[in-house]
N, C-alpha and C. Protein backbone atom coordinates (compact mmCIF):
# COMPACT_ATOMS: atom_id res chain seq x y z
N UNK A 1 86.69 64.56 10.30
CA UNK A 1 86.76 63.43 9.40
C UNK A 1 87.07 63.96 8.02
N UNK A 2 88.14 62.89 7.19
CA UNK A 2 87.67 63.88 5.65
C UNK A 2 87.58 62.28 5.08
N UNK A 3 87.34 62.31 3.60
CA UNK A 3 86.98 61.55 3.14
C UNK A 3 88.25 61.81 1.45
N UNK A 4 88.85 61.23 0.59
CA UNK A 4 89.19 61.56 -0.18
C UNK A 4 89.34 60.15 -1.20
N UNK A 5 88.86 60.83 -2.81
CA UNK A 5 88.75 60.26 -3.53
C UNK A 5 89.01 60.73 -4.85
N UNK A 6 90.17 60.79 -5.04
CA UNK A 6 91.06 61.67 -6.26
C UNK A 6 90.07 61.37 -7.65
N UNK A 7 89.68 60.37 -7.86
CA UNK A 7 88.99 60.01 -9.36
C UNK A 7 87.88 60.62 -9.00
N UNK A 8 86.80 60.72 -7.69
CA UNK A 8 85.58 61.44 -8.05
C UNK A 8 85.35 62.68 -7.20
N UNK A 9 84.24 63.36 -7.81
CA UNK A 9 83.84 64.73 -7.00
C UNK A 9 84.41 64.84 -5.95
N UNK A 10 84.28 66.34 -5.31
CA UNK A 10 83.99 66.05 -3.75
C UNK A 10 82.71 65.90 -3.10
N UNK A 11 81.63 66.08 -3.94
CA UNK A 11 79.84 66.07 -3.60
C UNK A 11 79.95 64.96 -2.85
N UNK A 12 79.39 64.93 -1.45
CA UNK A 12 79.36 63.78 -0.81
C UNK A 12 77.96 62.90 -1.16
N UNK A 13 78.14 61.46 -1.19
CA UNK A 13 77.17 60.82 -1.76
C UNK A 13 75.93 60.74 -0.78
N UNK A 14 75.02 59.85 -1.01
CA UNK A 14 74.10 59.53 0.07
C UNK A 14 74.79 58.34 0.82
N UNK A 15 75.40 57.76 0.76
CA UNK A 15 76.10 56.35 1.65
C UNK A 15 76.99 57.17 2.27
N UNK A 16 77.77 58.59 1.72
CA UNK A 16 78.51 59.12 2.51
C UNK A 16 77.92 59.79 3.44
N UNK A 17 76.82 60.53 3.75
CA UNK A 17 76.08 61.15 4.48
C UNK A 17 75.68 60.22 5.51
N UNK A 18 74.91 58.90 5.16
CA UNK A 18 74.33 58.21 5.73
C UNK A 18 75.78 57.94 6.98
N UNK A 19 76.62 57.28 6.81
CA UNK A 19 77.82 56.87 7.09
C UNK A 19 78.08 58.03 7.88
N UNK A 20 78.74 59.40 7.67
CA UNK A 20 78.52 60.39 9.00
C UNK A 20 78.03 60.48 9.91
N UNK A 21 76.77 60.23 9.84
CA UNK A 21 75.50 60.08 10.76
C UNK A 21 76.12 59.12 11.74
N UNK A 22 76.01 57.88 10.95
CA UNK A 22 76.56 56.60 12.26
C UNK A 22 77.52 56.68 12.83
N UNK A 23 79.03 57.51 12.43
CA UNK A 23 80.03 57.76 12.81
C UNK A 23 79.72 58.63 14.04
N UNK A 24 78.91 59.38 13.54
CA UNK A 24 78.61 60.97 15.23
C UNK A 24 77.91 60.30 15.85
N UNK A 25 76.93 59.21 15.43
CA UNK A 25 76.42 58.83 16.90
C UNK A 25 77.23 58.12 17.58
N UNK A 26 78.09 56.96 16.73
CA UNK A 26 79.22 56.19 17.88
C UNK A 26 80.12 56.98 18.78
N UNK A 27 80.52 58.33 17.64
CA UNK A 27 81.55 58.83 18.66
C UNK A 27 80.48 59.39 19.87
N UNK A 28 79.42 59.92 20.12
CA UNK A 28 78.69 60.36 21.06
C UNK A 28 79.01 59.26 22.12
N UNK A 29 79.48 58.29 22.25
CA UNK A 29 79.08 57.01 22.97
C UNK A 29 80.18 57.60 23.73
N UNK A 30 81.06 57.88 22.88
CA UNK A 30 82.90 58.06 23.97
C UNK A 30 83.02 59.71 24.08
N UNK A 31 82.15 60.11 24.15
CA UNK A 31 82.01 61.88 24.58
C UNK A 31 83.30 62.30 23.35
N UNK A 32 83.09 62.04 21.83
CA UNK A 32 83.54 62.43 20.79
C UNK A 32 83.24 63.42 19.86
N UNK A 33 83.26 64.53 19.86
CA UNK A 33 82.53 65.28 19.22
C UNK A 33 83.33 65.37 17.41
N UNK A 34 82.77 65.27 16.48
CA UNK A 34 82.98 64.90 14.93
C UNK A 34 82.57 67.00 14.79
N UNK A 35 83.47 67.37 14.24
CA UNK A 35 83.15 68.91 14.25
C UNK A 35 83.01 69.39 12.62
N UNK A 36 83.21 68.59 11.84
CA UNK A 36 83.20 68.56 10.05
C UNK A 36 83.57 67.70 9.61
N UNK A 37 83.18 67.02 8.66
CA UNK A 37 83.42 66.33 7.48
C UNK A 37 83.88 66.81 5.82
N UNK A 38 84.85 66.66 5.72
CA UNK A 38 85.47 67.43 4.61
C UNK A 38 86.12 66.41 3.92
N UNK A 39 84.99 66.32 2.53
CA UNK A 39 85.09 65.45 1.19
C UNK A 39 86.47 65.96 0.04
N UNK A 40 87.68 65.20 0.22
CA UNK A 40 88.33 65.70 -1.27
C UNK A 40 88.27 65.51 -2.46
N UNK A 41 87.67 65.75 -3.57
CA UNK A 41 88.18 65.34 -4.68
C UNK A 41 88.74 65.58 -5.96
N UNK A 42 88.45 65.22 -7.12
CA UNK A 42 89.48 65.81 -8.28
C UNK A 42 88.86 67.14 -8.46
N UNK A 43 87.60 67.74 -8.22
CA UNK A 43 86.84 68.95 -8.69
C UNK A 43 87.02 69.61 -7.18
N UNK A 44 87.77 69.61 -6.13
CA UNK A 44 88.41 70.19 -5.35
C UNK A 44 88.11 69.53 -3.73
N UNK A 45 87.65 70.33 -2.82
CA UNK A 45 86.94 70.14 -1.82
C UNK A 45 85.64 70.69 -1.07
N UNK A 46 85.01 69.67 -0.74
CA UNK A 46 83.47 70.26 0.37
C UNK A 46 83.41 69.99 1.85
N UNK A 47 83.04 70.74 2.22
CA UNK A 47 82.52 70.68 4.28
C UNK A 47 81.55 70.07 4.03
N UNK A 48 81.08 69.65 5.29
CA UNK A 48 80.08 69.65 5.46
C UNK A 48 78.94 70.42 5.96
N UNK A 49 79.98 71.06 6.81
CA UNK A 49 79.94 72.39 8.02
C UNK A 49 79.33 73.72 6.53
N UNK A 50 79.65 74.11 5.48
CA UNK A 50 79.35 74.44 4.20
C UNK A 50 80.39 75.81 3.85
């Protein structure tokens, strides 16, 4: 998954975190595995993975 948002950080927020979470459990439903989350923004990029 990435997430990108040219005007802010890449620090992922708490709604963004929260929001991952629900994403990996849905994909669990369809044998989906979510392997990182990688935030872009104007102060560069973050994993999640770290």
């Amino acid at each position: 998954m990435r997430r990108q948002h040219s005007s802010l950080p890449a620090t992922p927020s708490r709604t963004d975190i929260k929001t991952t979470k629900v994403i990996i459990d849905a994909a669990e439903a369809f044998d989906i595995i979510v392997h990182d989350h990688v935030s872009i923004g104007w102060d560069g990029r973050q994993t999640a993975r770290g």
